[in-house]
Every structure is written in C-alpha cells, then in structure tokens.
PDB file of N, CA and C in Angstrom:
ATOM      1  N   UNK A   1     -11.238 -23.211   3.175  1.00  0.00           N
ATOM      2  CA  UNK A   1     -12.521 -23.089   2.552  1.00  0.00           C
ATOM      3  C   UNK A   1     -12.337 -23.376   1.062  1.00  0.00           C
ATOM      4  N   UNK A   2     -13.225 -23.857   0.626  1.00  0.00           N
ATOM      5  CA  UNK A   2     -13.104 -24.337  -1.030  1.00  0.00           C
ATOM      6  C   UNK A   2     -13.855 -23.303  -1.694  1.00  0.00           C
ATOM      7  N   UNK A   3     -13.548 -23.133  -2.919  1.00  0.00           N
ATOM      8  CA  UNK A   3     -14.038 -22.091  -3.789  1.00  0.00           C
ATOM      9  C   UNK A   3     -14.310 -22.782  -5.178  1.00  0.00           C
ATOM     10  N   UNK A   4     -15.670 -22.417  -5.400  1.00  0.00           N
ATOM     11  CA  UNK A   4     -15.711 -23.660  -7.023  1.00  0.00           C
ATOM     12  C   UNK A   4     -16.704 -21.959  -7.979  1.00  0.00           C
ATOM     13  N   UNK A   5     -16.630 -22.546  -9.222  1.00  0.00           N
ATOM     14  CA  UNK A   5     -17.129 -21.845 -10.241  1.00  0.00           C
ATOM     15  C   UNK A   5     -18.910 -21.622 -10.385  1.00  0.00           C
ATOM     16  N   UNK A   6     -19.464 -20.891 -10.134  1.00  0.00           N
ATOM     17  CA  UNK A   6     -20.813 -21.162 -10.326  1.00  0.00           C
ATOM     18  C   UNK A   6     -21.470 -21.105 -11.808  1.00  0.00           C
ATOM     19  N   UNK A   7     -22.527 -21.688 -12.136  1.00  0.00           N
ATOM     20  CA  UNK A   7     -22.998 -21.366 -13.158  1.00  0.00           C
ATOM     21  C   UNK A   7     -23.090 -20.112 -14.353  1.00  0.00           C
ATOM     22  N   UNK A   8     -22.840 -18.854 -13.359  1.00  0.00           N
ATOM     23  CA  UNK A   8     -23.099 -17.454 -13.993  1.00  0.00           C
ATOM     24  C   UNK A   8     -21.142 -17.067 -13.796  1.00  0.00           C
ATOM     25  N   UNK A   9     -20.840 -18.119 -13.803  1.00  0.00           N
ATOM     26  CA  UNK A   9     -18.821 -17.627 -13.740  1.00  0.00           C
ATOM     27  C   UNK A   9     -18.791 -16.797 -12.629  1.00  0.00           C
ATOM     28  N   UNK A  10     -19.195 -17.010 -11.768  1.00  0.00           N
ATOM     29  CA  UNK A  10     -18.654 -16.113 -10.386  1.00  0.00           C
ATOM     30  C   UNK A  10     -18.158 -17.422  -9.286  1.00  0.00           C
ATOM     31  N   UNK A  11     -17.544 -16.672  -8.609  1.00  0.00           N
ATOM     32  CA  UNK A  11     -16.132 -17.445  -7.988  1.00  0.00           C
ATOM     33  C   UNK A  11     -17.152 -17.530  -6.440  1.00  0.00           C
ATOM     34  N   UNK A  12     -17.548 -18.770  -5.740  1.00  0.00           N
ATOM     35  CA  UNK A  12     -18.688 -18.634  -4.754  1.00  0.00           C
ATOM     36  C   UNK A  12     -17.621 -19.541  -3.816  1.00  0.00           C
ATOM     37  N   UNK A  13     -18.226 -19.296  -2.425  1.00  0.00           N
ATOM     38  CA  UNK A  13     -18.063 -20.296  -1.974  1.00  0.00           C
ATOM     39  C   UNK A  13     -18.913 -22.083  -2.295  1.00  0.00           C
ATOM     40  N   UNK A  14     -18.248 -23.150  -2.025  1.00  0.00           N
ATOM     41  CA  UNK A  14     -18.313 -24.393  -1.629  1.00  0.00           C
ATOM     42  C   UNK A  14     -18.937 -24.690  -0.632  1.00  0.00           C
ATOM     43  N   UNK A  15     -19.775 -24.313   0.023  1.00  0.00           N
ATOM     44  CA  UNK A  15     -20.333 -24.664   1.423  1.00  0.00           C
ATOM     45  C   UNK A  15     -20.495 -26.276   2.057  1.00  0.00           C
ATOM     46  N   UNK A  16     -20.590 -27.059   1.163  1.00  0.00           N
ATOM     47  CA  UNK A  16     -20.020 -28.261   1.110  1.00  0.00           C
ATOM     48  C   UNK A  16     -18.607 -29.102   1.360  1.00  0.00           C
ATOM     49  N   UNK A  17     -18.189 -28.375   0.138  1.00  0.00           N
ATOM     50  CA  UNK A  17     -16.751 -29.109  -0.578  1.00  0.00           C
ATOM     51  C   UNK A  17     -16.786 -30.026  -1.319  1.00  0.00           C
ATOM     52  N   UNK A  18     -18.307 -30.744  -1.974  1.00  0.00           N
ATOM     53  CA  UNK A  18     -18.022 -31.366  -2.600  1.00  0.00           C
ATOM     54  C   UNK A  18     -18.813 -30.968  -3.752  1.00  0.00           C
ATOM     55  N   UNK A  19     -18.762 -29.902  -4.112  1.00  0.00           N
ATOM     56  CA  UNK A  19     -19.304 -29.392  -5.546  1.00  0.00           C
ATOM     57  C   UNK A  19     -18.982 -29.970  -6.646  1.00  0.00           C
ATOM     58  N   UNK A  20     -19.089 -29.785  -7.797  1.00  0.00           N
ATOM     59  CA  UNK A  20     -19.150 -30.388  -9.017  1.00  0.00           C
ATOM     60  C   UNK A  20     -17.953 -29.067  -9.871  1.00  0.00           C
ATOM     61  N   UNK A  21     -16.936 -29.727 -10.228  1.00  0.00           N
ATOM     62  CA  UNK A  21     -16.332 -29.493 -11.179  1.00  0.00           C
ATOM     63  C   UNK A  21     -14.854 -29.072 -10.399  1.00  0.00           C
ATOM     64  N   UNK A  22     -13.442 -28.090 -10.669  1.00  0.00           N
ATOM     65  CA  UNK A  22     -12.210 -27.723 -10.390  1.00  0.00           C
ATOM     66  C   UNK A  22     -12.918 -26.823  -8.998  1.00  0.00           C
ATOM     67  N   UNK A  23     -12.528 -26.940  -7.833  1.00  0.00           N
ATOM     68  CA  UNK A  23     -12.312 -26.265  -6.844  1.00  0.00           C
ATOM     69  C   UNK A  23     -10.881 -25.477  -6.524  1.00  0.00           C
ATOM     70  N   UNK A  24     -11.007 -24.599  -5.702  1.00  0.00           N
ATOM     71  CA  UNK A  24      -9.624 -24.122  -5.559  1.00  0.00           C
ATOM     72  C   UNK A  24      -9.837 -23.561  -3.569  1.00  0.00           C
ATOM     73  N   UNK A  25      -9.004 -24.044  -3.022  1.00  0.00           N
ATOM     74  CA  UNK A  25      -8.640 -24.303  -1.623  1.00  0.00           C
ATOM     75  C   UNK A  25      -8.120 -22.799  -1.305  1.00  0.00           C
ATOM     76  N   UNK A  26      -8.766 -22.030  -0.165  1.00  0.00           N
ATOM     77  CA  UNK A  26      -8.187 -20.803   0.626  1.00  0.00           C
ATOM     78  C   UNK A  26      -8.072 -20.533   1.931  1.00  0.00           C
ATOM     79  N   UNK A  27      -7.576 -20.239   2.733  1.00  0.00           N
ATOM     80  CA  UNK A  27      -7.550 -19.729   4.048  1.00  0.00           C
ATOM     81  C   UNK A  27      -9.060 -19.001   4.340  1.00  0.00           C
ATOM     82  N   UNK A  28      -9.638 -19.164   5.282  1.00  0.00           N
ATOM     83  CA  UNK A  28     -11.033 -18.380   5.504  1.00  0.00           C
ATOM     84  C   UNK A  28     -10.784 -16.953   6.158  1.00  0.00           C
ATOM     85  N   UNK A  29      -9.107 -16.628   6.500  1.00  0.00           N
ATOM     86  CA  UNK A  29      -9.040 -15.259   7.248  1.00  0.00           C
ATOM     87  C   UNK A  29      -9.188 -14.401   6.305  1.00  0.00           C
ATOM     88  N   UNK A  30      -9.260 -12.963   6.718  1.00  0.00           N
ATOM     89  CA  UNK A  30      -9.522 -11.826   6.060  1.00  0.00           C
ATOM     90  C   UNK A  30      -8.709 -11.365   5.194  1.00  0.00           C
ATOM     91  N   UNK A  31      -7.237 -11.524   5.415  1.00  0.00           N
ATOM     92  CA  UNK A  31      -5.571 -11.427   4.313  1.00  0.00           C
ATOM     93  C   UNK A  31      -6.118 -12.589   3.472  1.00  0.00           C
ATOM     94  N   UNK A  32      -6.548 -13.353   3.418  1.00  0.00           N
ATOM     95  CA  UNK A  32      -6.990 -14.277   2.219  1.00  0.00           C
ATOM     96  C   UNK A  32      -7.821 -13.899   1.539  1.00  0.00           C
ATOM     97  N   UNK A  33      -8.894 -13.854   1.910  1.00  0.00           N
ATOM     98  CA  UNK A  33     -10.198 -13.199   1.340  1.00  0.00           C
ATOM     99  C   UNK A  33      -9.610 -11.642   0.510  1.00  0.00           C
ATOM    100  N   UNK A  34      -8.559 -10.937   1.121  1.00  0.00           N
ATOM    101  CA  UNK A  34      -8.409  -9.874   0.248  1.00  0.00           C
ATOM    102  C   UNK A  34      -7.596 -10.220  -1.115  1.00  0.00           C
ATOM    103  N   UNK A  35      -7.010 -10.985  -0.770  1.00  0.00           N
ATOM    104  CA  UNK A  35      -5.888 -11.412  -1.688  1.00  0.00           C
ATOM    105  C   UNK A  35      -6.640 -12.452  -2.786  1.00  0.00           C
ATOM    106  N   UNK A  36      -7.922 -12.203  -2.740  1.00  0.00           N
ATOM    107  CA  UNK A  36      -8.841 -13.078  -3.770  1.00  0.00           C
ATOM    108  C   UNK A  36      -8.799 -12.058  -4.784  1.00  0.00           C
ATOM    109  N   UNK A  37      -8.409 -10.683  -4.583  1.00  0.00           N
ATOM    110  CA  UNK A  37      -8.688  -9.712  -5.842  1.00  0.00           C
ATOM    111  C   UNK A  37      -7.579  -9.953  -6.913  1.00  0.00           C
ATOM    112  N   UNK A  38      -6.724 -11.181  -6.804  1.00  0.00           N
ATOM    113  CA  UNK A  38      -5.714 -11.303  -8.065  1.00  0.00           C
ATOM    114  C   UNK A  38      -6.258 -12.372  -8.427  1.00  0.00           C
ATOM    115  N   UNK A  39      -7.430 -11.978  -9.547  1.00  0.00           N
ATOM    116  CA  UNK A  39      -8.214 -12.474 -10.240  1.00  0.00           C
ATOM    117  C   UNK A  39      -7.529 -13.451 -10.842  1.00  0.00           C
ATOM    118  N   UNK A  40      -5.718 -13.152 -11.600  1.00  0.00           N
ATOM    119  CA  UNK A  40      -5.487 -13.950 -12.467  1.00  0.00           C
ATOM    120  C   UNK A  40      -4.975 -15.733 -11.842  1.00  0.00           C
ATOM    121  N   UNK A  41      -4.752 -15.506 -10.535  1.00  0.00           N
ATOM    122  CA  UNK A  41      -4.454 -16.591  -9.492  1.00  0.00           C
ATOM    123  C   UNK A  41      -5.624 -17.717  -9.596  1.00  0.00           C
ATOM    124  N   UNK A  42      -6.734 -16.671  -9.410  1.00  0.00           N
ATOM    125  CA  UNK A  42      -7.958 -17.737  -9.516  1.00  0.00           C
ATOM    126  C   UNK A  42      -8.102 -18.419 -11.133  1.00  0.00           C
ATOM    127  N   UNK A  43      -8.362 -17.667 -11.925  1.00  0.00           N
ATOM    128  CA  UNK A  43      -8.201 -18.132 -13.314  1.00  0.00           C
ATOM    129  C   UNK A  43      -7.171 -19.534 -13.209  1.00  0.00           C
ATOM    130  N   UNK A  44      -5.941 -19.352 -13.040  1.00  0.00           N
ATOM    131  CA  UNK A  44      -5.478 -20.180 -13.195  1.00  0.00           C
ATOM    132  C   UNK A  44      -5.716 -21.568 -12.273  1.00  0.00           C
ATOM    133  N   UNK A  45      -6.135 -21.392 -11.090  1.00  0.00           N
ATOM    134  CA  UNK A  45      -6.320 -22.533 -10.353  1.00  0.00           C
ATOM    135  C   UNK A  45      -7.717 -23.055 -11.242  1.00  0.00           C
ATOM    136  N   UNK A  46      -8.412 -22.079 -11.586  1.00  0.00           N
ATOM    137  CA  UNK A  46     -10.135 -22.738 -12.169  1.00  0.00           C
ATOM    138  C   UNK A  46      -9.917 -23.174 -13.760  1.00  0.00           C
ATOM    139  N   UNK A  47      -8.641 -22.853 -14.205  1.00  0.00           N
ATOM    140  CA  UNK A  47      -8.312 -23.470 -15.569  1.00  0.00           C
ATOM    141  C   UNK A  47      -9.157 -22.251 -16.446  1.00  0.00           C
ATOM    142  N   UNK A  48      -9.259 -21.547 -16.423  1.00  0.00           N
ATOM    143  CA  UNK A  48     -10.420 -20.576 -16.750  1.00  0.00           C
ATOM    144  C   UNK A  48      -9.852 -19.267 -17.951  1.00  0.00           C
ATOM    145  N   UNK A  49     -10.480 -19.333 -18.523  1.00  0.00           N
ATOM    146  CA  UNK A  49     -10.027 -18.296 -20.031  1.00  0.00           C
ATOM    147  C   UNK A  49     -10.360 -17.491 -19.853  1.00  0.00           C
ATOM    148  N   UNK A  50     -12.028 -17.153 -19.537  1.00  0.00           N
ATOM    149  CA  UNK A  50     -12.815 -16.528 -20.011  1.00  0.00           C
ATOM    150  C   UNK A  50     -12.928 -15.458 -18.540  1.00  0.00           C
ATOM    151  N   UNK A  51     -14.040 -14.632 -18.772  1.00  0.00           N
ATOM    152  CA  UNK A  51     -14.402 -13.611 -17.502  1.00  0.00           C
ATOM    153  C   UNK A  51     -14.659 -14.280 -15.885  1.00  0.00           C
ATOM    154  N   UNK A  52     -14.074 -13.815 -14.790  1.00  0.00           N
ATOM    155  CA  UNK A  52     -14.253 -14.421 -13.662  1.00  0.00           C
ATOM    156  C   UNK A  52     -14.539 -13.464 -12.555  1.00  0.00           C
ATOM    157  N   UNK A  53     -16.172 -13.463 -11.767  1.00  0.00           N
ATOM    158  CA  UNK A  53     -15.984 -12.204 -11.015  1.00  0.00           C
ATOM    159  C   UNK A  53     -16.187 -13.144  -9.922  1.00  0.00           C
ATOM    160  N   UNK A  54     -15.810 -12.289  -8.547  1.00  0.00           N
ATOM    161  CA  UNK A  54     -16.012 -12.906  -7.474  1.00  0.00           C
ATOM    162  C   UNK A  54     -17.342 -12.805  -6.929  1.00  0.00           C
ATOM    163  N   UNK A  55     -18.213 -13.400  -5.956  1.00  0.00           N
ATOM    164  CA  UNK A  55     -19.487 -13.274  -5.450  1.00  0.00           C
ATOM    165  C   UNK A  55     -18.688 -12.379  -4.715  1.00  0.00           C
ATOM    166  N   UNK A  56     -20.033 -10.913  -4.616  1.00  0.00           N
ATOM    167  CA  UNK A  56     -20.154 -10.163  -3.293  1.00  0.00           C
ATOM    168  C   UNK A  56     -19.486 -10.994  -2.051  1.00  0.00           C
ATOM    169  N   UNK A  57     -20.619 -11.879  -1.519  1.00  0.00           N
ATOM    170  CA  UNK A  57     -20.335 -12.489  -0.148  1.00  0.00           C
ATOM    171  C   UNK A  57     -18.633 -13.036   0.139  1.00  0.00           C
ATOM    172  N   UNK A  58     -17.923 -13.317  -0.759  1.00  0.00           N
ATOM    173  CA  UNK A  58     -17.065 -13.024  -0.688  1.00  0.00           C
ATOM    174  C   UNK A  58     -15.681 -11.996  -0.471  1.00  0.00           C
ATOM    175  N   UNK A  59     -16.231 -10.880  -0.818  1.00  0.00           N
ATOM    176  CA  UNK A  59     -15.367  -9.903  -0.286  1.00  0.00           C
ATOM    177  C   UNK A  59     -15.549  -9.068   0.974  1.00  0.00           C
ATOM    178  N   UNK A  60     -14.498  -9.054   1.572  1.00  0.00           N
ATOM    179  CA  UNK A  60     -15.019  -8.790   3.285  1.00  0.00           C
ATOM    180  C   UNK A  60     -15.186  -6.952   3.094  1.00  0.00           C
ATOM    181  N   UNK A  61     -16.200  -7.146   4.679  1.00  0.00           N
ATOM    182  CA  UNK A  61     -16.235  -5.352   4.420  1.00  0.00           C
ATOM    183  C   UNK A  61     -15.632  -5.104   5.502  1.00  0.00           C
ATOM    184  N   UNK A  62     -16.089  -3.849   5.785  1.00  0.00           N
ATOM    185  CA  UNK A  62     -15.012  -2.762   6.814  1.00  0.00           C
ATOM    186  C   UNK A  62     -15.781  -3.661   8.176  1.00  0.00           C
ATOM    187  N   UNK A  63     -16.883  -4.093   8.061  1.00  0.00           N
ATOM    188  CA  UNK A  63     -17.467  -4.842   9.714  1.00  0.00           C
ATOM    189  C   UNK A  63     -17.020  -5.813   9.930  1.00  0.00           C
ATOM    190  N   UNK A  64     -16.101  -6.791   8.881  1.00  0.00           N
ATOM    191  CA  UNK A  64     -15.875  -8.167   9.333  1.00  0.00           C
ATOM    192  C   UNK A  64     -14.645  -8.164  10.131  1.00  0.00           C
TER     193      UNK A  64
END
C-alpha cells in the first residue's frame, strides 16, 4: 500500500498510487500498520522536517 503526505501533513493512505508528490511503500498487514508509530521512519522516507501525524484510518483498532 502506498502512503503519500496530505495537504494538512498527515500521513494518508494513496488509494490510487499515483498521488502527487514522495510516497512511501508498506505492507497492508496489521504488524505494519503498527509499526507506522515510528514516526521518525516516515519522516525520513517523506523527506520531512517538520510535524507528521498519521490519519486515524490508519491506525488499526482492537476489531481489525
């Protein structure tokens, strides 16, 4: 699954893949999705300085 930067700096899915600007490539299982909380991983794949939160829909809950 691709992951690109949205307008408001939150880390969204790609539902596409062909969004506009640095994407960064993840596994769609649930050990992936958790392992999105090392914020500084993403920063660096998004080239990114500044503040980076993840979208909600992105973090799995106790039902998924």
């Amino acid at each position: 699954m691709r992951l690109k930067v949205d307008e408001k700096g939150r880390v969204v899915r790609d539902e596409t893949g062909k969004g506009e600007g640095r994407g960064a490539y993840v596994c769609p299982s649930r050990a992936c999705l958790e392992g999105l909380g090392r914020i500084e991983r993403l920063k660096k794949a998004f080239r990114q300085k500044g503040e980076l939160t993840l979208h909600p829909d992105l973090i799995p809950t106790q039902q998924d």
